[in-house]
C-alpha atoms as a PDB file:
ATOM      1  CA  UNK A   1     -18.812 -25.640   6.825  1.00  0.00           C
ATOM      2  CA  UNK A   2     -16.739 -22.469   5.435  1.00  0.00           C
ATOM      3  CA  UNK A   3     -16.088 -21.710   8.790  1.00  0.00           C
ATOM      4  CA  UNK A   4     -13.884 -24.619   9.529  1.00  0.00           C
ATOM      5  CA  UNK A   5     -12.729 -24.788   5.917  1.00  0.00           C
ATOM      6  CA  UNK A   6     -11.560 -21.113   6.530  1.00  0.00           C
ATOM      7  CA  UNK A   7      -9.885 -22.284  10.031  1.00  0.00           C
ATOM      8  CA  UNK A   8      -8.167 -25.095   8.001  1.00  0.00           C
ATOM      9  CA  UNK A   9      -6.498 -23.166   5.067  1.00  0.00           C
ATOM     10  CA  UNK A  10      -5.678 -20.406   7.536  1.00  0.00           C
ATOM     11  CA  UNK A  11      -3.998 -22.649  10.154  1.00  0.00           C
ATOM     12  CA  UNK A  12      -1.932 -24.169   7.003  1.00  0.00           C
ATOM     13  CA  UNK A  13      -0.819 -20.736   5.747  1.00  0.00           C
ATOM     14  CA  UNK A  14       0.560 -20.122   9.161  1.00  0.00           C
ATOM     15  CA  UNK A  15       2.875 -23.718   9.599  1.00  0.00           C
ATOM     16  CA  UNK A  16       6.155 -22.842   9.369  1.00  0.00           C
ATOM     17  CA  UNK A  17       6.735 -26.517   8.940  1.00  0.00           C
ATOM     18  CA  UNK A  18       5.131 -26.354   5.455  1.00  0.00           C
ATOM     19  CA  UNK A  19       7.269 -25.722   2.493  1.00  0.00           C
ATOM     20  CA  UNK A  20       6.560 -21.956   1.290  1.00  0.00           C
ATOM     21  CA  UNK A  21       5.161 -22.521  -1.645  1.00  0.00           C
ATOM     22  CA  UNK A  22       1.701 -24.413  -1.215  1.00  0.00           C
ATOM     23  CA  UNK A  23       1.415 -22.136   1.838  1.00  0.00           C
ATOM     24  CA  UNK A  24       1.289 -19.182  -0.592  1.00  0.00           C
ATOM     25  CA  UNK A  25      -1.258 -21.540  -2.982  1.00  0.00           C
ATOM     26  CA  UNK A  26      -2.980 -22.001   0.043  1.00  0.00           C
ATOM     27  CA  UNK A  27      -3.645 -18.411   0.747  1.00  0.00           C
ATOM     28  CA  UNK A  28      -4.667 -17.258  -2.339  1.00  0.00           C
ATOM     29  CA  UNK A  29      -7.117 -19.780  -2.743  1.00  0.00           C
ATOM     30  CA  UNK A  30      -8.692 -18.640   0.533  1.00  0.00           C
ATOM     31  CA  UNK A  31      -8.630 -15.298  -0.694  1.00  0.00           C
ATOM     32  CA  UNK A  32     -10.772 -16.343  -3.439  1.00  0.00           C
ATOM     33  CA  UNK A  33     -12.900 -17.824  -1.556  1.00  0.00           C
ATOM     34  CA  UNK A  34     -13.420 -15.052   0.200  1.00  0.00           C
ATOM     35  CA  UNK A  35     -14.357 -13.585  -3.000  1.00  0.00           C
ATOM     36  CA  UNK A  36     -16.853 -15.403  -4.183  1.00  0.00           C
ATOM     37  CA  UNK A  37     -18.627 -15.185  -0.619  1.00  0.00           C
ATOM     38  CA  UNK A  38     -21.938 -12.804  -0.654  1.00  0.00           C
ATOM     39  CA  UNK A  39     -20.984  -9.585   0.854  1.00  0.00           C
ATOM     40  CA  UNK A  40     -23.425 -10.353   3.899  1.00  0.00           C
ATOM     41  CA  UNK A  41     -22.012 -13.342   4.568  1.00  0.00           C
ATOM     42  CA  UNK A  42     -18.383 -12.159   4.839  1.00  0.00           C
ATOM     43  CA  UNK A  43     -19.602  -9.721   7.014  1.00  0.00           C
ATOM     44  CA  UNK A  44     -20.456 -12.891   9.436  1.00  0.00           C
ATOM     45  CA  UNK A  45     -17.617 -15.374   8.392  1.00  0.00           C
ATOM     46  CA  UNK A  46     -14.157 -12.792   8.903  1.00  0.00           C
ATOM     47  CA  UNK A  47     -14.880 -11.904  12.614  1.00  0.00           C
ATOM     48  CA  UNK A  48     -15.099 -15.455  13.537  1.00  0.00           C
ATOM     49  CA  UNK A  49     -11.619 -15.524  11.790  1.00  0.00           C
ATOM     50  CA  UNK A  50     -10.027 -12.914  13.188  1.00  0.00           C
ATOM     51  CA  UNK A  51      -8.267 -14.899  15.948  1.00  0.00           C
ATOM     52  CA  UNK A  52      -5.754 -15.199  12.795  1.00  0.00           C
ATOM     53  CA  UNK A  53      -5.248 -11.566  12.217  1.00  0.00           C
ATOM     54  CA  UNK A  54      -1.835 -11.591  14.720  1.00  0.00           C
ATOM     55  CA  UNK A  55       0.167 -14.319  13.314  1.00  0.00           C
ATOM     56  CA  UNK A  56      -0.953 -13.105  10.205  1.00  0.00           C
ATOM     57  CA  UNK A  57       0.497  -9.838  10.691  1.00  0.00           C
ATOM     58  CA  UNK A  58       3.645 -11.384  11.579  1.00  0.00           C
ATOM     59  CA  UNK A  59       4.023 -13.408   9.026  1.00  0.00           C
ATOM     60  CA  UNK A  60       3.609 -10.638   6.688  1.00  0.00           C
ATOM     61  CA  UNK A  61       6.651  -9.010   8.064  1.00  0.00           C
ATOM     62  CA  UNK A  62       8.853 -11.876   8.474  1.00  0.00           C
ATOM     63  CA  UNK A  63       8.285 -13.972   5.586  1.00  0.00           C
ATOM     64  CA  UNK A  64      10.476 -12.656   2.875  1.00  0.00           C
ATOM     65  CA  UNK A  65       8.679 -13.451   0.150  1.00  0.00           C
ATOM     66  CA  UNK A  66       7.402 -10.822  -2.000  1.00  0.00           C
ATOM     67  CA  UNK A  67       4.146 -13.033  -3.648  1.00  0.00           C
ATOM     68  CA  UNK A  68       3.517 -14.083  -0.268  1.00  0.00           C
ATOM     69  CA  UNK A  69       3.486 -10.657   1.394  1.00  0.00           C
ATOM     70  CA  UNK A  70       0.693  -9.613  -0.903  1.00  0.00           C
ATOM     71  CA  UNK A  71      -1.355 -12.358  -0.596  1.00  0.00           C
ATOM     72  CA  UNK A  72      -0.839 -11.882   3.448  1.00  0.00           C
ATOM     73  CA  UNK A  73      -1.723  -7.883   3.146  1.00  0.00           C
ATOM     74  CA  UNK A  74      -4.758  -8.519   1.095  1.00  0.00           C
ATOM     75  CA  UNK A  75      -6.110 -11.524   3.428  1.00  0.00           C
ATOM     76  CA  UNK A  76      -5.531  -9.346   6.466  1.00  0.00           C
ATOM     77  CA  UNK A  77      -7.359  -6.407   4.900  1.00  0.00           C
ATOM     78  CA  UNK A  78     -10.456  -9.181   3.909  1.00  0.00           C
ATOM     79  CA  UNK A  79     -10.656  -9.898   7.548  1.00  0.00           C
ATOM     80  CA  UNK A  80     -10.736  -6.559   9.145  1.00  0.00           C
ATOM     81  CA  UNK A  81     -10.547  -3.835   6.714  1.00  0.00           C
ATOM     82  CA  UNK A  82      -9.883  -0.864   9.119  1.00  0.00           C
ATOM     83  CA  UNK A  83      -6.947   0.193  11.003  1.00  0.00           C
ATOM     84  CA  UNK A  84      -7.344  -2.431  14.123  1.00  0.00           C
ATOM     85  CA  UNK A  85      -4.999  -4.350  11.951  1.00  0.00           C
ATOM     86  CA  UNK A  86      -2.531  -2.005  12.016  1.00  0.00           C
ATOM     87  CA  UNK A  87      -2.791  -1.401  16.169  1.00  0.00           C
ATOM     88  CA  UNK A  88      -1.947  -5.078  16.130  1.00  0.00           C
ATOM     89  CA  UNK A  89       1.180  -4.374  14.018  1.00  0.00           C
ATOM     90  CA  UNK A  90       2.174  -1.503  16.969  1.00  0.00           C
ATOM     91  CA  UNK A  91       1.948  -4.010  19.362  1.00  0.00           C
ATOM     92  CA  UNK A  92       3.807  -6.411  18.477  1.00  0.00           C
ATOM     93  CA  UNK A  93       6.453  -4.278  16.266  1.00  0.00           C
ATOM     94  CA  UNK A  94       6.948  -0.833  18.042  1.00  0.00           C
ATOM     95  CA  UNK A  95       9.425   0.327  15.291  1.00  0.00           C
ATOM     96  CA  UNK A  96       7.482  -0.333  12.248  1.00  0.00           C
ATOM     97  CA  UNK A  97       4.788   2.547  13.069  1.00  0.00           C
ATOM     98  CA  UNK A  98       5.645   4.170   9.856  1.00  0.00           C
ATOM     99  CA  UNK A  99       3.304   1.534   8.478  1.00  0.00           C
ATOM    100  CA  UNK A 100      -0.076   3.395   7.036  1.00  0.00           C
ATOM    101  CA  UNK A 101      -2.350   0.432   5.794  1.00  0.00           C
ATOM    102  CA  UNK A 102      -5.171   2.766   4.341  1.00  0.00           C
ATOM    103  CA  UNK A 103      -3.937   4.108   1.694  1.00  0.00           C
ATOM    104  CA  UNK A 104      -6.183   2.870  -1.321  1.00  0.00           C
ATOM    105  CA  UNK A 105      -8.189  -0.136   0.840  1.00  0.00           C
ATOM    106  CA  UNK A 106     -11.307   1.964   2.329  1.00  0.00           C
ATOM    107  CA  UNK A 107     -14.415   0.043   2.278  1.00  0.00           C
ATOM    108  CA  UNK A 108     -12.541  -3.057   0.674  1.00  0.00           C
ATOM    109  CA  UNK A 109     -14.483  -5.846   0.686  1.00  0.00           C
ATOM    110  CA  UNK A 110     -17.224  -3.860  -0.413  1.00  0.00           C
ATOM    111  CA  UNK A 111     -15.335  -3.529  -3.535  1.00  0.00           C
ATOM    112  CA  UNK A 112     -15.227   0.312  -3.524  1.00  0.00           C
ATOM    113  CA  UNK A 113     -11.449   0.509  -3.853  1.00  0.00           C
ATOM    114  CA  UNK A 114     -10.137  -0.983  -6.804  1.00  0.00           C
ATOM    115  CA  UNK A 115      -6.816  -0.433  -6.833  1.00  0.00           C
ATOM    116  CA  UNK A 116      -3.743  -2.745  -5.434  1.00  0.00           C
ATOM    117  CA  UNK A 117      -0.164  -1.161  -4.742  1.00  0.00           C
ATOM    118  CA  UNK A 118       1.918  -4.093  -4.677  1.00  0.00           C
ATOM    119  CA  UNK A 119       5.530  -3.742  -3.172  1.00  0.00           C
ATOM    120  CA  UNK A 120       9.117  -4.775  -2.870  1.00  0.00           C
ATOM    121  CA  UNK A 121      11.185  -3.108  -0.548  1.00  0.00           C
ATOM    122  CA  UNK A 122      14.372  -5.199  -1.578  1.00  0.00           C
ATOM    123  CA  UNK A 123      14.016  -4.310  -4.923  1.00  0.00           C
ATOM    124  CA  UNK A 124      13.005  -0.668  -4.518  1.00  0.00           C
ATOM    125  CA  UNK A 125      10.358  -1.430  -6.777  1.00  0.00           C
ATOM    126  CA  UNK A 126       6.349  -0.126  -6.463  1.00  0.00           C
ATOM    127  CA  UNK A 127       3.958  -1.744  -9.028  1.00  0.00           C
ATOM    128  CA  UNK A 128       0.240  -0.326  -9.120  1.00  0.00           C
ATOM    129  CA  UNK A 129      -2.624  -2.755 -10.163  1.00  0.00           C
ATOM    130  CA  UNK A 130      -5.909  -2.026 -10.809  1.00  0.00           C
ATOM    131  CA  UNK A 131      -8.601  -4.512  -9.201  1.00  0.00           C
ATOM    132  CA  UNK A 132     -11.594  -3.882 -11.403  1.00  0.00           C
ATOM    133  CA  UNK A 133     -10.261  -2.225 -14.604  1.00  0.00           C
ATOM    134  CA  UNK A 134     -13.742  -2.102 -15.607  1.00  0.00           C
ATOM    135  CA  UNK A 135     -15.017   0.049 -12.557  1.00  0.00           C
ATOM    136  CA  UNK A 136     -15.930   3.465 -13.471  1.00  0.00           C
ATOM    137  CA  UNK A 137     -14.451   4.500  -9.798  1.00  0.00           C
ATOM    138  CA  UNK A 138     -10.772   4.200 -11.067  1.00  0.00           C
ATOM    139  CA  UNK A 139      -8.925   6.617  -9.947  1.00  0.00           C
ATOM    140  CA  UNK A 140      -6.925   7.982 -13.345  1.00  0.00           C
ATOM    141  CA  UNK A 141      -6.064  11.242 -11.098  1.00  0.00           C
ATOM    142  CA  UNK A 142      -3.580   8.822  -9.090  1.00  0.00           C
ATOM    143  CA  UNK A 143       0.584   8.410 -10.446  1.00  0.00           C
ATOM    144  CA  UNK A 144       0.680   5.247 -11.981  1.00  0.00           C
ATOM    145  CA  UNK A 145       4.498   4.066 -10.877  1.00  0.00           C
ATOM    146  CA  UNK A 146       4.888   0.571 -12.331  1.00  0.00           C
ATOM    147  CA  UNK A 147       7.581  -1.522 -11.905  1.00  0.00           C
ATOM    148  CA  UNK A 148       9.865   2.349 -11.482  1.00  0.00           C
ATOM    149  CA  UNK A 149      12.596   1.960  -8.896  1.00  0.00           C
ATOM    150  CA  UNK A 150      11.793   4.916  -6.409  1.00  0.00           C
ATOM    151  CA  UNK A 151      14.782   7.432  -6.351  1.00  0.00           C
ATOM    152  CA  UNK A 152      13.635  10.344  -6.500  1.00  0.00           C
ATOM    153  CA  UNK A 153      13.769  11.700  -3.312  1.00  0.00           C
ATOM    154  CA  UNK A 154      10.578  13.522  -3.858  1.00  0.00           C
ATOM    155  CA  UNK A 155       9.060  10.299  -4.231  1.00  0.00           C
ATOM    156  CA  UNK A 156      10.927   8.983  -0.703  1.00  0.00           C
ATOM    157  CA  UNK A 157       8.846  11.641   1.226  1.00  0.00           C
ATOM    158  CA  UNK A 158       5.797  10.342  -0.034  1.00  0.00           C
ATOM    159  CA  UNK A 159       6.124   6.697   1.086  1.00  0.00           C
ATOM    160  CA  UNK A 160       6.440   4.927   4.105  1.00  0.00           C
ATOM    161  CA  UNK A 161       8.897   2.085   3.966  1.00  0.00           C
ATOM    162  CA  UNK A 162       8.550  -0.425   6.491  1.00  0.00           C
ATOM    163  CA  UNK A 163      10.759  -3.853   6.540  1.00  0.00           C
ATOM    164  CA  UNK A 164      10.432  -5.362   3.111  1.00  0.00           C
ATOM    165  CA  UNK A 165       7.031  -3.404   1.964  1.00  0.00           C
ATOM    166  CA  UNK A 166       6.164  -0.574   0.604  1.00  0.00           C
ATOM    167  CA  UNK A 167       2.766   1.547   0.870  1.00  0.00           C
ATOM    168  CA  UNK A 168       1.604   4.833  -0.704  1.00  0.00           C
ATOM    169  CA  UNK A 169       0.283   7.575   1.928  1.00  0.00           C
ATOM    170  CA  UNK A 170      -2.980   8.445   0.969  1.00  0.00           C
ATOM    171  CA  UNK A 171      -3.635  11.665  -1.276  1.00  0.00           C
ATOM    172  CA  UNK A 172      -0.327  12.511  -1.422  1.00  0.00           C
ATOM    173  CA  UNK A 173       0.547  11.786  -5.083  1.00  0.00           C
ATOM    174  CA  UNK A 174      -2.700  13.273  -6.492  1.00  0.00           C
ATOM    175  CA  UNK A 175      -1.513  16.426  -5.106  1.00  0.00           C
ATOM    176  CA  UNK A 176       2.295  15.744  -6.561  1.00  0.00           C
ATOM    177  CA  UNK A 177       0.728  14.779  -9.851  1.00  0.00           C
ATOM    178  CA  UNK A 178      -0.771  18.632  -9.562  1.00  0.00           C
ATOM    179  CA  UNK A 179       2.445  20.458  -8.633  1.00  0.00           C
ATOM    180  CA  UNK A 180       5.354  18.360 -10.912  1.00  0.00           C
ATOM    181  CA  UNK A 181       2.811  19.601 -13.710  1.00  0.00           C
ATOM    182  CA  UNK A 182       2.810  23.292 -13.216  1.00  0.00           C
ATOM    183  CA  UNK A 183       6.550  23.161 -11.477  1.00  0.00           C
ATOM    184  CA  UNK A 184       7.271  21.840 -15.086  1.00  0.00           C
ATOM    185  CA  UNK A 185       5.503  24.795 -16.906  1.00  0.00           C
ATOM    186  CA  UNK A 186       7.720  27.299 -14.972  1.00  0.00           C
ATOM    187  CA  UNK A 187      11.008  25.382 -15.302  1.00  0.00           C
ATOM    188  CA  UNK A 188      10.145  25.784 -18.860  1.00  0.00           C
ATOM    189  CA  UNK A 189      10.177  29.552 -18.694  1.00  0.00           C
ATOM    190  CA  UNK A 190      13.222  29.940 -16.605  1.00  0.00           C
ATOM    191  CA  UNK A 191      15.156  28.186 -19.271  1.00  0.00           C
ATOM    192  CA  UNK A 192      13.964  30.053 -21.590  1.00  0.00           C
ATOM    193  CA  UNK A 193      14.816  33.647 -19.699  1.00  0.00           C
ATOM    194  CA  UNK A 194      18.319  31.668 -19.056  1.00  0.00           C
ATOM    195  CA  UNK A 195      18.890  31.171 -22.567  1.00  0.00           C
ATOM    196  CA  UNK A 196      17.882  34.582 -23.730  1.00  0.00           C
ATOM    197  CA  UNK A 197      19.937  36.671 -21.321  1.00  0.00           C
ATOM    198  CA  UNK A 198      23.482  34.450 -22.024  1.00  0.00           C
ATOM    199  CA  UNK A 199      22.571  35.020 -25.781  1.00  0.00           C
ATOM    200  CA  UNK A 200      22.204  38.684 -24.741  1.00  0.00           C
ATOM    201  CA  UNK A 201      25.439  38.629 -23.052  1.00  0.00           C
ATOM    202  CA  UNK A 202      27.253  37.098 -25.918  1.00  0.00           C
ATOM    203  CA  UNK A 203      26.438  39.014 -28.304  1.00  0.00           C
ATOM    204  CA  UNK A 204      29.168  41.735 -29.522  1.00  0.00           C
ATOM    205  CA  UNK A 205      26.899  44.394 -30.733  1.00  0.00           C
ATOM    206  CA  UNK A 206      23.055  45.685 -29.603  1.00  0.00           C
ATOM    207  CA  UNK A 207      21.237  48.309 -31.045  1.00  0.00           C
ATOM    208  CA  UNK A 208      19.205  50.694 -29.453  1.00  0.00           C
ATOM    209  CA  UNK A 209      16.449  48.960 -31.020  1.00  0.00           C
ATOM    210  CA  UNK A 210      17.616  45.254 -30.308  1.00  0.00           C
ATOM    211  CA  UNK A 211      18.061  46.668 -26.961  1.00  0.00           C
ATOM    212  CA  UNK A 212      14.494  48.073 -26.177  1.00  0.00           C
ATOM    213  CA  UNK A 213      12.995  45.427 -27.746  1.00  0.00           C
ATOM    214  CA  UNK A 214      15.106  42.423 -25.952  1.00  0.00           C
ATOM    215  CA  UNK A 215      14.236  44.154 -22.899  1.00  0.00           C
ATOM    216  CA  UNK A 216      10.395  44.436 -24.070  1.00  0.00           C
ATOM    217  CA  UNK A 217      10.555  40.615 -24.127  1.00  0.00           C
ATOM    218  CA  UNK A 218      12.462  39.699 -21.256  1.00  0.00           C
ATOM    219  CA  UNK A 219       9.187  42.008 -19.729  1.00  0.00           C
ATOM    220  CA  UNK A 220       7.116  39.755 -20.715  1.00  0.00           C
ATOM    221  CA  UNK A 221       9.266  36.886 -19.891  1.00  0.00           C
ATOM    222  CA  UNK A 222       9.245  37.906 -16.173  1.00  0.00           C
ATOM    223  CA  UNK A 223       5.699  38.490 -15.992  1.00  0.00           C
ATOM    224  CA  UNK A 224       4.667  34.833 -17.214  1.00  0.00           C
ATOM    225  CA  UNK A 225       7.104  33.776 -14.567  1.00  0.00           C
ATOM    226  CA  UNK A 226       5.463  35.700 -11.899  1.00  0.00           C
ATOM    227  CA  UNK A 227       2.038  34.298 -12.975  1.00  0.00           C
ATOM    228  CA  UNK A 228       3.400  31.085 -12.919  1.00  0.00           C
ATOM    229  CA  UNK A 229       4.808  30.828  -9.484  1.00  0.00           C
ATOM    230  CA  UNK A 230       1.599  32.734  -8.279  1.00  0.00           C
ATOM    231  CA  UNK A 231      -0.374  29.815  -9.879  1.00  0.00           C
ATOM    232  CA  UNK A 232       1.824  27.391  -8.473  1.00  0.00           C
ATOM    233  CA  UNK A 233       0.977  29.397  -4.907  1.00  0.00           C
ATOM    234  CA  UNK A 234      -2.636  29.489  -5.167  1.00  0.00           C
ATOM    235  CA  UNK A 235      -2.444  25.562  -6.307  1.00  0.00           C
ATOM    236  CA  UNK A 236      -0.413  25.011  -3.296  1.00  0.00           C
ATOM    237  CA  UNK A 237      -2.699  26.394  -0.751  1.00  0.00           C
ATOM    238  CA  UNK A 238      -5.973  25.275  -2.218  1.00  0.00           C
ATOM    239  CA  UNK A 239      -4.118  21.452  -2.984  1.00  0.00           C
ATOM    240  CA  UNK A 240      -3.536  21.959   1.054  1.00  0.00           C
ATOM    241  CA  UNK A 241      -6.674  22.987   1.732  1.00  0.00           C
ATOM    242  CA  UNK A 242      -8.821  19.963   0.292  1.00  0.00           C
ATOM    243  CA  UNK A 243      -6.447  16.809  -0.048  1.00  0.00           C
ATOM    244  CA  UNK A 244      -3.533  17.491   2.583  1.00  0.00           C
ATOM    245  CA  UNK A 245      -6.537  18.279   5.669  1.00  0.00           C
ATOM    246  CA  UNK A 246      -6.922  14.491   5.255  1.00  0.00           C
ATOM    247  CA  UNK A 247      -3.341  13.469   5.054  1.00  0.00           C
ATOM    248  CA  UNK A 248      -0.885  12.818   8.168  1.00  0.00           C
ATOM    249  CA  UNK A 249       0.937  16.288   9.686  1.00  0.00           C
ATOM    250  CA  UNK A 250       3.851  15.032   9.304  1.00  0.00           C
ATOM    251  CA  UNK A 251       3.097  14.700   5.570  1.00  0.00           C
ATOM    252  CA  UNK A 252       1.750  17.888   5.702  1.00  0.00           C
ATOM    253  CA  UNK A 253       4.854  19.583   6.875  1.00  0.00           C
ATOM    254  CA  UNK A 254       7.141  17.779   3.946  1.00  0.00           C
ATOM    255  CA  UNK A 255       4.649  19.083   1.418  1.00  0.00           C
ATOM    256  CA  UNK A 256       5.374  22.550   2.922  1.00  0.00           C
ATOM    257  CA  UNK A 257       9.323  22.448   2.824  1.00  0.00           C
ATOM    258  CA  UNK A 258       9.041  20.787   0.291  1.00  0.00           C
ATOM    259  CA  UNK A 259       7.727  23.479  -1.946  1.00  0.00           C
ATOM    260  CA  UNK A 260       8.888  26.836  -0.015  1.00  0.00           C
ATOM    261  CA  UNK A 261      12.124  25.214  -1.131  1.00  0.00           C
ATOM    262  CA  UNK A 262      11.260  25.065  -4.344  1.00  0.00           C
ATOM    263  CA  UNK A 263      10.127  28.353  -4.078  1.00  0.00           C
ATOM    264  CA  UNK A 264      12.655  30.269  -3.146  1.00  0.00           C
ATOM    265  CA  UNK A 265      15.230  28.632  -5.228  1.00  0.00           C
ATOM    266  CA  UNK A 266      13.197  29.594  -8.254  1.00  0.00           C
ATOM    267  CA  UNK A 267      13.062  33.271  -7.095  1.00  0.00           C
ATOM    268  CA  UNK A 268      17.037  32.846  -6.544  1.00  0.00           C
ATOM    269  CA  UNK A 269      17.570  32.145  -9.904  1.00  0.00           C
ATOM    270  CA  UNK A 270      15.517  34.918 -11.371  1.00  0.00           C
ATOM    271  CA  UNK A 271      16.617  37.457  -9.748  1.00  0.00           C
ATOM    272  CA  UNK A 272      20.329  36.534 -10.254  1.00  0.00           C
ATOM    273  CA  UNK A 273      19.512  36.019 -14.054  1.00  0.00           C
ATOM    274  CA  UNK A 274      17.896  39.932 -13.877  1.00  0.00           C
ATOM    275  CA  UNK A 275      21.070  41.031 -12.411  1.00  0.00           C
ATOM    276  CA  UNK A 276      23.505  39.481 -14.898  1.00  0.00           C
ATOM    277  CA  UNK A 277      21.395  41.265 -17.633  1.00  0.00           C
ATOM    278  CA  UNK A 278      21.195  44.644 -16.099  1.00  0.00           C
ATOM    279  CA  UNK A 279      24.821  44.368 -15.348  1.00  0.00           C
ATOM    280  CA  UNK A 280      25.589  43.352 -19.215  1.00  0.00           C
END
């Protein structure tokens, strides 16, 4: 009996004949359905359904309609929650294999993932949900971007945009989260160094005692800076060492400009600031 109900709300969703919206009421009601079914059971039910999982694909990236596109991705990812799905999306759209499906959605009907990214490409806009805020498996280690138009083109290298949607590569902002927090701490202390050596350099007259002991803490200064960027280092590589193994090369390789960039523009601007003082 679910069987055919299933084939009868599915083969609804897809009529392009029907207006959009009691498509979309449609779907979600399916979707809760699919809910409510024992675990076992689904297990039996969604391969009998998967004869849906093409035009439902397609419909995801044609149909425009934000609401709708999440109620599509989620139904998909009921049916067949692996990467078959996103074969199927290879086939039939060669240049939307930037697509990566897996992010957050292992083991989802089992109910081991509990958090939703929802997206809208036309709106630049990425909105995190979680599924079971009372699950002790949520994943507080994860950036939380809701509703924050992504500009940052830090951010950009860490998503794959496809058509109108949006989804976050897996691990990839844990180990962000990680490295904006200690990149922080040293931007900190090369302000500070800034600061104090154009104060040095302004001022008219310097004791020999203001001297060795503006020196003494521009020392110190530089050491805390060195321990810095060799803690950002050692984050780096161990960051890379658990989380990025897992994570896509190409993703891999951004991470790795990404930061030797960082890097060496941060010993640039040391060294230069030593300079200016010794020159003073």
């Amino acid at each position: 009996m679910l069987v055919g109900l299933g084939k009868t709300m599915l083969e609804f969703v897809l009529n392009s004949k029907q207006n959009l919206s009691p498509r979309k009421a449609m779907l979600e009601t399916f979707i809760l359905c699919l809910a409510d079914c024992d675990f076992d059971f689904e297990e039996e039910l969604c391969p009998i359904l998967r004869c849906y999982l093409a035009p439902l694909v397609k419909l995801l990236v044609n149909c425009g309609e934000y609401k709708m596109q999440c109620f599509v991705l989620e139904a998909i990812l009921h049916l067949e929650a692996d990467n078959t799905s996103l074969n199927r999306v290879f086939q039939l759209w060669p240049d939307v294999k930037q697509a990566f499906l897996s992010c957050t959605f292992q083991d989802f009907n089992k109910g081991s993932s509990n958090m939703w990214v929802d997206i809208n490409c036309g709106s630049r806009t990425v909105s995190v949900q979680y599924l079971n805020p009372q699950s002790q498996k949520t994943r507080s280690s994860v950036i939380i971007i809701d509703h924050h138009k992504v500009a940052n083109a830090a951010l950009e290298k860490r998503f794959a945009v496809v058509n109108r949607y949006l989804i976050e590569i897996e691990n990839e902002m844990q180990v962000m989260d990680a490295h904006q927090t200690q990149l922080k701490t040293f931007e900190q202390q090369l302000s500070r160094l800034r600061e104090y050596i154009t104060k040095m350099i302004s001022s008219q007259s310097l004791s020999s005692k203001n001297v060795s002991h503006s020196l003494s803490q521009m020392h110190e200064l530089h050491r805390k800076l060195c321990d810095e960027l060799d803690k950002l280092e050692s984050s780096r590589k161990n960051d890379l060492d658990t989380d990025m193994n897992s994570a896509r090369d190409k993703s891999v390789d951004v991470m790795r400009q990404f930061w030797a960039h960082e890097r060496k523009q941060a010993f640039l601007k040391m060294n230069s600031a030593i300079q200016a003082m010794l020159l003073c």
